[in-house]
N, C-alpha and C. Protein backbone atom coordinates (compact mmCIF):
# COMPACT_ATOMS: atom_id res chain seq x y z
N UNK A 1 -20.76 2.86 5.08
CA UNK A 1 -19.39 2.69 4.65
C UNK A 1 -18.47 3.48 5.60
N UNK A 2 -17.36 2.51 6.00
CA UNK A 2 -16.26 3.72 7.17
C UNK A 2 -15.50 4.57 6.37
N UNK A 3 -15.01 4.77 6.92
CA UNK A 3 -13.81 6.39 6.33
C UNK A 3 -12.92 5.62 5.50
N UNK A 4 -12.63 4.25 6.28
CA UNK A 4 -11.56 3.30 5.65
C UNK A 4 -11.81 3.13 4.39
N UNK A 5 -12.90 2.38 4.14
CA UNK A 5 -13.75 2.00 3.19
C UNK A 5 -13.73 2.90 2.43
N UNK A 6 -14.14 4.37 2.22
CA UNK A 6 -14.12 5.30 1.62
C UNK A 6 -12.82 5.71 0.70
N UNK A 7 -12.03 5.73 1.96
CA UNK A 7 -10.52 6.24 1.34
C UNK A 7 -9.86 5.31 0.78
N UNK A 8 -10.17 4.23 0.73
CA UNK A 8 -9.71 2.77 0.00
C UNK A 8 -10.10 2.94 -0.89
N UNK A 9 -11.40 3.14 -1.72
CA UNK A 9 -12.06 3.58 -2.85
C UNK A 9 -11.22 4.18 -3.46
N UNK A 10 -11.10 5.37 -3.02
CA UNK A 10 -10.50 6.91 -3.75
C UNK A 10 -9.13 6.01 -3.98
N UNK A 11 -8.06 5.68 -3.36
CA UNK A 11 -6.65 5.44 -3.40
C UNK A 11 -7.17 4.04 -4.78
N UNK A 12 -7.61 3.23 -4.47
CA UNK A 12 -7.95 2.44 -5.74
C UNK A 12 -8.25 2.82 -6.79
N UNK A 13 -9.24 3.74 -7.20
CA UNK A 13 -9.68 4.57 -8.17
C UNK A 13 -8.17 5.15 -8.78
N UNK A 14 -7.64 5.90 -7.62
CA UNK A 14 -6.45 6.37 -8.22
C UNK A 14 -5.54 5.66 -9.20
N UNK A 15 -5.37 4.43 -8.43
CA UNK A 15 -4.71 3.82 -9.22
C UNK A 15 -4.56 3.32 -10.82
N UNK A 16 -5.94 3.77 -11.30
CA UNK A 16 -6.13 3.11 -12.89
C UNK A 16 -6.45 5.23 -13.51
N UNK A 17 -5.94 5.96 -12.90
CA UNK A 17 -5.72 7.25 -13.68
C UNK A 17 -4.59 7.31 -13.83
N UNK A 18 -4.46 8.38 -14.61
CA UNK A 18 -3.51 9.30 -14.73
C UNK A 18 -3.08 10.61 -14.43
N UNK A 19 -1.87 10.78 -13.84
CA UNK A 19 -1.43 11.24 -13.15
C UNK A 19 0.46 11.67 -12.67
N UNK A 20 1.22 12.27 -12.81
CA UNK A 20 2.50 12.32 -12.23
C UNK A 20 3.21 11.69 -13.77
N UNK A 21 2.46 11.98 -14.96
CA UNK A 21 3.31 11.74 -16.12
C UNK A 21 3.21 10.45 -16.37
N UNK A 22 2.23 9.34 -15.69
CA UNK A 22 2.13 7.94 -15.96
C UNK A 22 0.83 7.71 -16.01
N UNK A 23 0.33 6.82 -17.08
CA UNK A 23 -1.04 6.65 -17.47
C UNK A 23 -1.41 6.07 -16.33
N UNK A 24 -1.13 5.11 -15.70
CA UNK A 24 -2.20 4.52 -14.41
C UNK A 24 -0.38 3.69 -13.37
N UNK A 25 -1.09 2.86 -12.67
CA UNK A 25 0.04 2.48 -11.90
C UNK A 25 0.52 2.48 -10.49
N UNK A 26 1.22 1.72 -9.69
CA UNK A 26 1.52 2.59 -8.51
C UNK A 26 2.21 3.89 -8.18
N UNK A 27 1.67 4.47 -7.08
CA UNK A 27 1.64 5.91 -6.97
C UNK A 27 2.19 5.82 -5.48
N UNK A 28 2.66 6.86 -5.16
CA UNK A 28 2.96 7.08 -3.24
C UNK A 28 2.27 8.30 -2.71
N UNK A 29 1.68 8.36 -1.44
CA UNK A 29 0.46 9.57 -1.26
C UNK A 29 1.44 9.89 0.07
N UNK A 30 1.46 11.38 -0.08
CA UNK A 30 2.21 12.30 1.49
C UNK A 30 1.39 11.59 2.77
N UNK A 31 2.20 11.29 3.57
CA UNK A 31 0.82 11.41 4.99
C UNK A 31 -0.08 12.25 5.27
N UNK A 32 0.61 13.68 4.65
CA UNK A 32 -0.42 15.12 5.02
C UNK A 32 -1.72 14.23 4.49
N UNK A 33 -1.62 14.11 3.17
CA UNK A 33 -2.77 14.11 2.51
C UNK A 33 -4.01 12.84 2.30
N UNK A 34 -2.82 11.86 3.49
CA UNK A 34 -3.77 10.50 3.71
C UNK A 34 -4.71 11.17 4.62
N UNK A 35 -3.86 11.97 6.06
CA UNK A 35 -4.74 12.19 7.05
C UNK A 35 -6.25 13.01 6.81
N UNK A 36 -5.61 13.74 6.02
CA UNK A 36 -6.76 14.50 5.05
C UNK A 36 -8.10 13.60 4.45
N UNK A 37 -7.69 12.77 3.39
CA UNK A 37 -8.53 11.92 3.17
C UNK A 37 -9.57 11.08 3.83
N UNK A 38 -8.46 10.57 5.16
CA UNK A 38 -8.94 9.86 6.58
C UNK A 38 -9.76 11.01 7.30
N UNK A 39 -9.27 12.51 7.46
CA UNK A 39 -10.30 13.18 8.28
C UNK A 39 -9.70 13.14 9.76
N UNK A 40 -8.42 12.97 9.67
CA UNK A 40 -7.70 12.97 11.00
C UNK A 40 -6.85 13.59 10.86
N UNK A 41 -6.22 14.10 12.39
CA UNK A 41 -5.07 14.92 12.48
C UNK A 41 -4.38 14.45 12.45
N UNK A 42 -4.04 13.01 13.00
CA UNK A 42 -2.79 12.23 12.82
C UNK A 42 -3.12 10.50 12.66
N UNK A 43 -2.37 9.81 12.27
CA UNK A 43 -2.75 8.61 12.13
C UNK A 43 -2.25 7.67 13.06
N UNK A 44 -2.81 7.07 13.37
CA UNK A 44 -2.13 5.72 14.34
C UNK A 44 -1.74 4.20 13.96
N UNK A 45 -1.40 3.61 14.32
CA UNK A 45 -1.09 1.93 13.66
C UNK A 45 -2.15 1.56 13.18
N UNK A 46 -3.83 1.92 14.09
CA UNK A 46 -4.69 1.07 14.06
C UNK A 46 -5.34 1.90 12.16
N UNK A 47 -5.16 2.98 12.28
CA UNK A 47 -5.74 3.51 10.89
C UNK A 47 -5.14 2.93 9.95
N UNK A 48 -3.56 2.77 10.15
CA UNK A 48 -2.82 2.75 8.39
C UNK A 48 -3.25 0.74 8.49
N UNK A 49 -3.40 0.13 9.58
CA UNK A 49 -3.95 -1.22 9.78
C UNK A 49 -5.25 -1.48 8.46
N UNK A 50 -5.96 -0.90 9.46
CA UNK A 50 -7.18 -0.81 8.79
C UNK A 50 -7.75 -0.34 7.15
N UNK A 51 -6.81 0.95 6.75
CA UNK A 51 -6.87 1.54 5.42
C UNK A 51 -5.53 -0.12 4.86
N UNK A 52 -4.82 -0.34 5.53
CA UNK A 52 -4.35 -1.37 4.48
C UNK A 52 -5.07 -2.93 4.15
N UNK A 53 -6.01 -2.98 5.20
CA UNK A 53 -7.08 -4.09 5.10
C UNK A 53 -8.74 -3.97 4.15
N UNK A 54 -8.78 -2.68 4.15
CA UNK A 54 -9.63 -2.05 3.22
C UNK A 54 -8.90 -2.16 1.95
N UNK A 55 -8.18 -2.01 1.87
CA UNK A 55 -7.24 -1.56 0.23
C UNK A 55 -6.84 -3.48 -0.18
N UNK A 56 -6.65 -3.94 0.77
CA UNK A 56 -6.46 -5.39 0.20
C UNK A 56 -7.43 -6.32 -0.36
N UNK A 57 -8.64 -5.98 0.07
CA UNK A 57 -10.15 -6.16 0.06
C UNK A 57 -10.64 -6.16 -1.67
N UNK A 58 -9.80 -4.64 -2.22
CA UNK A 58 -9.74 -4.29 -3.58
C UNK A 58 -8.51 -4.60 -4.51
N UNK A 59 -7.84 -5.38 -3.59
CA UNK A 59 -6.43 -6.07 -4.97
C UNK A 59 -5.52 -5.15 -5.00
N UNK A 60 -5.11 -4.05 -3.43
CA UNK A 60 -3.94 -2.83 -3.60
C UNK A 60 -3.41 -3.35 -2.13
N UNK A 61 -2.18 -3.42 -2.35
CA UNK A 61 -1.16 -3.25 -1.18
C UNK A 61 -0.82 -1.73 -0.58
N UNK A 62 -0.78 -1.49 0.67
CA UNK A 62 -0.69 0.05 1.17
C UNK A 62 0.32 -0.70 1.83
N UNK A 63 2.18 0.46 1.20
CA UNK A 63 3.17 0.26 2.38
C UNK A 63 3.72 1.40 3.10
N UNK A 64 3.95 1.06 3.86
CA UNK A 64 4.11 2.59 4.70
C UNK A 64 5.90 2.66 4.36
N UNK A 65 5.78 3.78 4.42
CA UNK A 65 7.64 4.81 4.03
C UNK A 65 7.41 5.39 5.13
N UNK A 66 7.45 5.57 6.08
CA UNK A 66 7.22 6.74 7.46
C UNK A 66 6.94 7.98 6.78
N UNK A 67 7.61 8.36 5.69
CA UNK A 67 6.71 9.94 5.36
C UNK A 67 5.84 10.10 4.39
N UNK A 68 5.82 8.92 3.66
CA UNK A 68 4.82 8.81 2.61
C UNK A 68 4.20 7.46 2.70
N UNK A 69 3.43 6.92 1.85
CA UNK A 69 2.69 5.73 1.77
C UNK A 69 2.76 5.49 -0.07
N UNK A 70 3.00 4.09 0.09
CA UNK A 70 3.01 3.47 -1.30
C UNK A 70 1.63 2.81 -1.85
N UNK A 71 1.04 2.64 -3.00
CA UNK A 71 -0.21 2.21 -2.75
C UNK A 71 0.29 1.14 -4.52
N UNK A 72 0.32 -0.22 -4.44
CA UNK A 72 0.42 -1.02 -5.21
C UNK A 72 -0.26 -1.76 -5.49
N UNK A 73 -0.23 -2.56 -6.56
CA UNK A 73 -1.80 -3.76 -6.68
C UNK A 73 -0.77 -4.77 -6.21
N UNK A 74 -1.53 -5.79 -5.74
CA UNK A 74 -1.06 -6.97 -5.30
C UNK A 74 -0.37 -8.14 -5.83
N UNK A 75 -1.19 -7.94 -7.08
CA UNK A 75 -0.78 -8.42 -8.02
C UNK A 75 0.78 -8.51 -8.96
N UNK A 76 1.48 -7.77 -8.14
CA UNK A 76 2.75 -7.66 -8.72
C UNK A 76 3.63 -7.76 -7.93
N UNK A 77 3.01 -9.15 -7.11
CA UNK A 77 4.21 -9.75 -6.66
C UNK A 77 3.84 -11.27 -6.54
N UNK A 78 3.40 -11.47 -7.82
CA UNK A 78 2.85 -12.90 -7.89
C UNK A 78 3.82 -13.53 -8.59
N UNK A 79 4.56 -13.15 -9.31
CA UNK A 79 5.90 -13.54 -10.08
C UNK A 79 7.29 -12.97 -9.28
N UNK A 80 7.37 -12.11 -8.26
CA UNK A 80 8.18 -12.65 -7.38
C UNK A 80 8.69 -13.67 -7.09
N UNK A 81 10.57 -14.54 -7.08
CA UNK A 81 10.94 -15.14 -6.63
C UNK A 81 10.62 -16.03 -5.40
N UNK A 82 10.27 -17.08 -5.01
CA UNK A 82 9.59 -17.55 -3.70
C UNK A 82 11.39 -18.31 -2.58
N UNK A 83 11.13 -18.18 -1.02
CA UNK A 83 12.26 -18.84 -0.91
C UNK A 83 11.98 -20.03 -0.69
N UNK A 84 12.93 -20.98 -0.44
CA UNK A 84 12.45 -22.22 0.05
C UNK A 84 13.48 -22.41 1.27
N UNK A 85 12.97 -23.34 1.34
CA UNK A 85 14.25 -23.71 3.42
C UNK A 85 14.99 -24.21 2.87
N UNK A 86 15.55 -25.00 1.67
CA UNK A 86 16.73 -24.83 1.44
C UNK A 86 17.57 -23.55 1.32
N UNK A 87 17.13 -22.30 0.79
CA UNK A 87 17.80 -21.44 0.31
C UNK A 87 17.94 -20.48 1.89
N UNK A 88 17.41 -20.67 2.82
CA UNK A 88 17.60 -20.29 4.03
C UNK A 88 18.65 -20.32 4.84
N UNK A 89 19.17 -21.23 5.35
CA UNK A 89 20.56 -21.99 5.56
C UNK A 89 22.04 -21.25 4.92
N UNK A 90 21.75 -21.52 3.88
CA UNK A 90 22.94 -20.86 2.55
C UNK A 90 22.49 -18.64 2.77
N UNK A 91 22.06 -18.46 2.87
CA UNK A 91 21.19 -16.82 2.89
C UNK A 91 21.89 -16.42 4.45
N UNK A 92 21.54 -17.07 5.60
CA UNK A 92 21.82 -16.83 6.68
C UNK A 92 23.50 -16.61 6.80
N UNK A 93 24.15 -17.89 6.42
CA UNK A 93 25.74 -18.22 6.80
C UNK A 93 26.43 -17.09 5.70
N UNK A 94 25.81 -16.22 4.83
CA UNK A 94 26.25 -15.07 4.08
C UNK A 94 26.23 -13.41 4.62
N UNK A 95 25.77 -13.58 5.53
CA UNK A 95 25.50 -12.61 6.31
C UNK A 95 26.26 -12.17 7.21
């Protein structure tokens, strides 16, 4: 199992505890403490790539905030609004 793999676990796991005054849910993790997890001093595109392809694997979206990271299930954006190319046209000329 890679580091990815690993730390995808843990951040998933997280997600169905409790924690920060909320029974389970999305959560946002410091970078300190991703790199930590990861076992690196700093992270690069190709890590937060990879930990977000690991984490999708398990039904969690990883978004990056530049100083923190968001970690969501995927699932909650399945009832999200969709656009269509009509509504494109009209969206653009409002701008």
């Amino acid at each position: 199992m890679s580091s990815y793999e690993a730390a995808a676990d843990v951040l998933a796991r997280l997600y169905g505890e409790e924690f920060g005054g909320k029974p389970s849910g999305r959560y946002r993790i410091p970078q300190k403490l991703l790199r930590e997890l990861l076992g690196r001093r700093r992270l690069y595109e190709e890590d937060v790539t990879a930990l977000g392809r690991a984490l999708l694997e398990r039904g969690f979206v990883l978004i990056d905030m530049d100083s923190f990271f968001v970690v969501m299930s995927a699932n909650a954006f399945v009832n999200y609004r969709r656009v269509s190319k009509e509504a494109l046209p009209s969206a653009a000329a409002s701008c």
